[in-house]
Structures are given as C-alpha cells and as structure tokens.
N, C-alpha and C. Protein backbone atom coordinates (compact mmCIF):
# COMPACT_ATOMS: atom_id res chain seq x y z
N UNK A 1 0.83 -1.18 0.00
CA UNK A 1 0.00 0.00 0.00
C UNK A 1 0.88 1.25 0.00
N UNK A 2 0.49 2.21 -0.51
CA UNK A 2 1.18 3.62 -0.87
C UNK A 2 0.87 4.49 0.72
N UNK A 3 2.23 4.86 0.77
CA UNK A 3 2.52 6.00 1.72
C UNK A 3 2.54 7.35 1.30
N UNK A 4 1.24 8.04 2.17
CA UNK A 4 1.09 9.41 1.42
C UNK A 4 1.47 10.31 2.36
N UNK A 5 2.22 11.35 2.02
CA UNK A 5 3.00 12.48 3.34
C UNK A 5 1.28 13.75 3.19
N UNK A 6 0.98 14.11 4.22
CA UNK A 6 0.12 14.90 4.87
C UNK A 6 0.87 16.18 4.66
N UNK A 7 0.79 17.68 4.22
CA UNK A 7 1.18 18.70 4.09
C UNK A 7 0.85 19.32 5.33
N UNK A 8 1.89 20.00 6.31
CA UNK A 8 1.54 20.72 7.24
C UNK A 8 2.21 21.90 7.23
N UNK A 9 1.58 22.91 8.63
CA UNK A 9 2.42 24.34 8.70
C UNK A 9 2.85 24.31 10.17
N UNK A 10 4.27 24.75 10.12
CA UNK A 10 5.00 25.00 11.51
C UNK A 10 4.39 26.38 12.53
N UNK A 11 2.97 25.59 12.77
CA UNK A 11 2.02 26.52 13.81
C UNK A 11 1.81 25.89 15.20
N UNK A 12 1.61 26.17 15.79
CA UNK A 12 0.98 25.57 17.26
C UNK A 12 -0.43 24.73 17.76
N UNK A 13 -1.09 25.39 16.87
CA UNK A 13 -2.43 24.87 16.77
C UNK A 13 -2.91 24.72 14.96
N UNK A 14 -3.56 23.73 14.43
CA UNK A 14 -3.98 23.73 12.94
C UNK A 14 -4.82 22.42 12.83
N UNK A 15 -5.56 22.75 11.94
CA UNK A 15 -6.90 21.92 12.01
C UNK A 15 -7.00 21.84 9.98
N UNK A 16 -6.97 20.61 10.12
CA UNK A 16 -6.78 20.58 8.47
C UNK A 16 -7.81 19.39 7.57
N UNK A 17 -8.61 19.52 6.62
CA UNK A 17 -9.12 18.31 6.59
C UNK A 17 -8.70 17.52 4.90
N UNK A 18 -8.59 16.57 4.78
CA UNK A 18 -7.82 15.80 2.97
C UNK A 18 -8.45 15.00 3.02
N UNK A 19 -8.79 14.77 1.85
CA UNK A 19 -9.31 13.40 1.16
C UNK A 19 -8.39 11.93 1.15
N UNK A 20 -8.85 10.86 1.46
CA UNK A 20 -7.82 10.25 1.94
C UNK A 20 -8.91 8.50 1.86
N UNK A 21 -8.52 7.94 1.00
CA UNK A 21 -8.76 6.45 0.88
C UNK A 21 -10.80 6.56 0.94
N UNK A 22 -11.01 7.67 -0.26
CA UNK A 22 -12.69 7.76 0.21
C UNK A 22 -13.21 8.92 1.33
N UNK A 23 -12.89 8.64 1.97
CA UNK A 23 -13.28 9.73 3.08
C UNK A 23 -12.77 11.00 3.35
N UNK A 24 -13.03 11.88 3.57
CA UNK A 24 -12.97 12.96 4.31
C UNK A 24 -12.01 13.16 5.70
N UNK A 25 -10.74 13.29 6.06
CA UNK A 25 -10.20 13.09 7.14
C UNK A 25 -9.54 14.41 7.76
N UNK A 26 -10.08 14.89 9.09
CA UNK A 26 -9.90 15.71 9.83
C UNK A 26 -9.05 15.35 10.33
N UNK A 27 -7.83 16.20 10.84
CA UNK A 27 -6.93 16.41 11.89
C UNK A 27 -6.77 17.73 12.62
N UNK A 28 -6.80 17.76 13.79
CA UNK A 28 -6.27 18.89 14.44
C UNK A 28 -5.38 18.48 14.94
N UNK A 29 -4.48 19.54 14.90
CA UNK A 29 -2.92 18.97 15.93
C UNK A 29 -2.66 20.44 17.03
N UNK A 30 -2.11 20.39 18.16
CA UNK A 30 -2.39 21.06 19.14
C UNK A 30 -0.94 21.15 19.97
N UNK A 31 0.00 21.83 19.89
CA UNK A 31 1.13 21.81 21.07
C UNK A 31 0.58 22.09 22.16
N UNK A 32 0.74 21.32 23.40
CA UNK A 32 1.42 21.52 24.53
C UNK A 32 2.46 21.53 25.13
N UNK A 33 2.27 21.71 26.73
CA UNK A 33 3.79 21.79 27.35
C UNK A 33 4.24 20.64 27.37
N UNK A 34 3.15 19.59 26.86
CA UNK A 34 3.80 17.84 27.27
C UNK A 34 3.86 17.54 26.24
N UNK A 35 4.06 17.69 24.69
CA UNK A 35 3.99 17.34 23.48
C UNK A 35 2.90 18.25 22.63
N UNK A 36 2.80 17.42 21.42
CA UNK A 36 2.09 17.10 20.61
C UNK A 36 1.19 16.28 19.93
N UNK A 37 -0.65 17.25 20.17
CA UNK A 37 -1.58 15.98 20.45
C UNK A 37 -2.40 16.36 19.13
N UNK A 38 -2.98 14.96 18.76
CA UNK A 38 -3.77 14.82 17.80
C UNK A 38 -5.04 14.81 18.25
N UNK A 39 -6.00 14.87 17.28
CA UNK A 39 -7.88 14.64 17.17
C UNK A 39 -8.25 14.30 15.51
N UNK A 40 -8.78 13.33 15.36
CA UNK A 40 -9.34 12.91 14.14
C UNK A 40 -10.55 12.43 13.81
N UNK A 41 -11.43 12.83 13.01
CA UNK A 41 -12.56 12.56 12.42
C UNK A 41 -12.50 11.69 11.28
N UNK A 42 -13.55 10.91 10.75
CA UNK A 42 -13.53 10.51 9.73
C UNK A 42 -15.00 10.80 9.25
N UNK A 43 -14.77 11.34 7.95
CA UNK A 43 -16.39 12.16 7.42
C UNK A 43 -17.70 12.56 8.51
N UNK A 44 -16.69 13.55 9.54
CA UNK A 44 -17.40 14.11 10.52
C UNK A 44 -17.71 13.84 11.63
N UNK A 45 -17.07 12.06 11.63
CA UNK A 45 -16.93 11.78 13.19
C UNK A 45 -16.60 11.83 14.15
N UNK A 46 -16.26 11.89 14.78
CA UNK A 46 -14.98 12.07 16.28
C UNK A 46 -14.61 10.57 16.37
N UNK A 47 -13.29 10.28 15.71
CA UNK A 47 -12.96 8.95 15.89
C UNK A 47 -11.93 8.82 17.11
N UNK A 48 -10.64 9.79 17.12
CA UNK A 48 -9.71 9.60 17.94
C UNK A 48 -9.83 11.27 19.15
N UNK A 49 -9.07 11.32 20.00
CA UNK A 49 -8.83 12.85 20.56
C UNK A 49 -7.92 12.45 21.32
N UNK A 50 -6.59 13.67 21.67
CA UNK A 50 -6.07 13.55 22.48
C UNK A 50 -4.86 12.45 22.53
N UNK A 51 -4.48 11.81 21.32
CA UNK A 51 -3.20 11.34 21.23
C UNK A 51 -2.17 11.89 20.92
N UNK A 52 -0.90 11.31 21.92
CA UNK A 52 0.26 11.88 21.91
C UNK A 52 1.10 11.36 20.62
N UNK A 53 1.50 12.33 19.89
CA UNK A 53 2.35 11.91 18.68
C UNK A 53 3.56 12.10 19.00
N UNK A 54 4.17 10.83 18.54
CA UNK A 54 5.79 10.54 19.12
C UNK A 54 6.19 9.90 17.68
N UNK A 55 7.46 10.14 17.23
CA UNK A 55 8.55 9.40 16.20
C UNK A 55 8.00 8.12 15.85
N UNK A 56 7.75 7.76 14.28
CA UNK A 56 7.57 6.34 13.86
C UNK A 56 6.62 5.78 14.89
N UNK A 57 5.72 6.32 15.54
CA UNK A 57 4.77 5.49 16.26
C UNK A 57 3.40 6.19 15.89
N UNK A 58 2.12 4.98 15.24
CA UNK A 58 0.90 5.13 14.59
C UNK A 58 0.22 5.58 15.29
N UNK A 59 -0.86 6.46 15.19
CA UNK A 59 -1.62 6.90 15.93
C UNK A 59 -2.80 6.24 16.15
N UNK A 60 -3.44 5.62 15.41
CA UNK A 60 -4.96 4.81 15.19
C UNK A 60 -4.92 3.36 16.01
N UNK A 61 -4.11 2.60 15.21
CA UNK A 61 -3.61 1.43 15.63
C UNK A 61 -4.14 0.17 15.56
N UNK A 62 -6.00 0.70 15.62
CA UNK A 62 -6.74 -0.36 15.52
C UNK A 62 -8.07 -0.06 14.69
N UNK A 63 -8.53 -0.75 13.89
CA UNK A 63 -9.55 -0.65 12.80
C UNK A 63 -10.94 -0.56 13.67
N UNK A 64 -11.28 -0.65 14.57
CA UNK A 64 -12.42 -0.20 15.32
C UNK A 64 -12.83 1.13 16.08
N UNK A 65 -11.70 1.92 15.56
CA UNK A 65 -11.99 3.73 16.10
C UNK A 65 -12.66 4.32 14.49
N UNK A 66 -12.63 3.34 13.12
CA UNK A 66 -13.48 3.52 12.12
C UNK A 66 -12.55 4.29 11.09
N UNK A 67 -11.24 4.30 11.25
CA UNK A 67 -10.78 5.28 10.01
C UNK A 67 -10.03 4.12 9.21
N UNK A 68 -9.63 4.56 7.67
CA UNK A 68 -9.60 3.41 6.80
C UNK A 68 -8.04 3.52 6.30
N UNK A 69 -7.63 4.32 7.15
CA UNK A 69 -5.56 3.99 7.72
C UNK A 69 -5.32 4.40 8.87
N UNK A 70 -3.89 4.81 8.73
CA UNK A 70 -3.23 5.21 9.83
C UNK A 70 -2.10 6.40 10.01
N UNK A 71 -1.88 6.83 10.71
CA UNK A 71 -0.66 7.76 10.00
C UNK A 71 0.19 8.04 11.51
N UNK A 72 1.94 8.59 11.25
CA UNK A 72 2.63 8.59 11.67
C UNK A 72 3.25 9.54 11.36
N UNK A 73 4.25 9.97 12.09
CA UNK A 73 5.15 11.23 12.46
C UNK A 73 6.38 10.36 12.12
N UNK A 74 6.82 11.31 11.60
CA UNK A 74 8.59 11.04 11.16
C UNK A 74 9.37 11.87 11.03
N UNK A 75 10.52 11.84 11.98
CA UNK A 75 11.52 12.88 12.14
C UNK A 75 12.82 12.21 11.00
N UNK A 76 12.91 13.25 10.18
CA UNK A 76 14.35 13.22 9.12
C UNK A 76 15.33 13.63 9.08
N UNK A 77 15.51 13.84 10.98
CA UNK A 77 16.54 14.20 11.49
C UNK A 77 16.90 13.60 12.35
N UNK A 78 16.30 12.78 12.91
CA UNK A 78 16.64 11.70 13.92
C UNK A 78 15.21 11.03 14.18
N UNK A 79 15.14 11.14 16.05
CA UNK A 79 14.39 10.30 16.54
C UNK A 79 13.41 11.16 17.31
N UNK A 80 13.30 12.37 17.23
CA UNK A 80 12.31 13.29 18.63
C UNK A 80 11.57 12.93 17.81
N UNK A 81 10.57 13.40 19.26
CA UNK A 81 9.20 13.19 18.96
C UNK A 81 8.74 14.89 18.22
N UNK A 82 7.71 14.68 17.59
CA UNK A 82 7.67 15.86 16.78
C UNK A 82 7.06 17.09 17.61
N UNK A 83 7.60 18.45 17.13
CA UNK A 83 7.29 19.66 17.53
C UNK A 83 6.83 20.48 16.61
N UNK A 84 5.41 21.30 17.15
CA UNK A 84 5.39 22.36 15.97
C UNK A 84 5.95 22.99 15.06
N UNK A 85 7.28 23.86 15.85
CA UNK A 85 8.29 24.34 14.76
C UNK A 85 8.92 23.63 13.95
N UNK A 86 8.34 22.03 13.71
CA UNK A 86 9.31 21.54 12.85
C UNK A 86 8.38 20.65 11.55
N UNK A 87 6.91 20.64 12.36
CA UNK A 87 6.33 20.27 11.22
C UNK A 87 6.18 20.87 9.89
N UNK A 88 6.22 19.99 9.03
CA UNK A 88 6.03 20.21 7.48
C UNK A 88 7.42 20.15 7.14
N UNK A 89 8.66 20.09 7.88
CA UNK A 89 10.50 20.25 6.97
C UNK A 89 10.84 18.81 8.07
N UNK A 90 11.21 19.28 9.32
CA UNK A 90 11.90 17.87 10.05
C UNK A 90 10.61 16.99 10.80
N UNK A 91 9.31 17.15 11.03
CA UNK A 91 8.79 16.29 11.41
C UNK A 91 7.67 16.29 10.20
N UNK A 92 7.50 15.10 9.13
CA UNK A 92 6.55 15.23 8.28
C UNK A 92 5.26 13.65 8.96
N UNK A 93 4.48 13.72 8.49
CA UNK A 93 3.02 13.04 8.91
C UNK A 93 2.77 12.44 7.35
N UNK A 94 2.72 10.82 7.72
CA UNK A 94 2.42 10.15 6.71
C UNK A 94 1.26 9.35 7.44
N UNK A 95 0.38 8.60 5.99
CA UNK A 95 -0.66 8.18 6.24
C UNK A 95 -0.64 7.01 5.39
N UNK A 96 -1.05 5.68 5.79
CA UNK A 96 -1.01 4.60 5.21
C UNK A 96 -2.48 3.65 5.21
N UNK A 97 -3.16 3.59 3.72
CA UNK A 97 -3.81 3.09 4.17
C UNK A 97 -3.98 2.37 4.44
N UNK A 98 -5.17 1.17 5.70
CA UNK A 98 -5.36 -0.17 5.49
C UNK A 98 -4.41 -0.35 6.67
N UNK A 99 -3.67 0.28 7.17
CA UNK A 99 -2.41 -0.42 8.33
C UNK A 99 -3.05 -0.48 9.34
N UNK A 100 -3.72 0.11 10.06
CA UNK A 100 -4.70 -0.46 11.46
C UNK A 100 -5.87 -1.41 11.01
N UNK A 101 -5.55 -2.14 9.69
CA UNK A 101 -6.76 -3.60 9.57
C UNK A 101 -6.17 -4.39 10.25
C-alpha cells in the first residue's frame, strides 16, 4: 500500500481536513507543554482525541476507532518526537492506508 506524506504548517495549533482512501479526514494537531496531540474525524466523526504523537509510532492502531488507515510522524533528522516548529521540513506526517486492519 502507498505512503502518502500529509502537508503541514510550523504553527501551534492547525486543524486541516484531505481526502484520503474515500473519506474525508480531519486532523487537528495542538502543542502543549507535554507534546504534541492529535484529534481525528472521519467524514465528521470524532474517531480519535487527544493522542500523543511521538517518532515512527501510529496513531490509530486499531480498525475499530473507524478510520480506513493510519498515520505517523517522522523525524528526518533523527528520533524526537515531533514539535510544531518543525512540522512540514523535520517532522513530516504520513498516512497509510489499510495499516490499522
């Protein structure tokens, strides 16, 4: 299955929605003082909220929160876990579909 990179902006808060395997897929992403947290919809649902996004680790994980992939943070500079100022150049967000079946 094809790995598709997610376009982001090095903001603090951003709420973005792409077409993605059929559906409609919302993300908001949110800095805090303890990271960087996700929220995801799928064609208007509230599937996920409140996950911590860390390096090469999926966010979904399992095909019963209803979305039809998965996606991950990847640092191309090492191993942190991702930070606002770095999304969209050193921390990019890929999405795969079918990987939490």
């Amino acid at each position: 299955m094809a790995v598709v990179s997610i376009p982001l902006n090095a903001v603090a808060y951003q709420s973005l929605s792409v077409p993605l395997s059929g559906h409609v897929i919302r993300l908001e992403l949110q800095q805090r003082s303890t990271g960087l947290f996700a929220a995801l919809w799928c064609d208007g649902a509230a599937c996920l909220s409140g996950v911590l996004c860390q390096d090469r680790s999926w966010l979904v994980r399992k095909a019963y929160y209803g979305l039809p992939g998965d996606f991950a943070f990847v640092d191309t500079q090492g191993t942190d876990s991702p930070a606002y100022t770095g999304l969209g150049a050193r921390f990019v967000l890929v999405y795969e579909e079918g990987r939490n079946v």
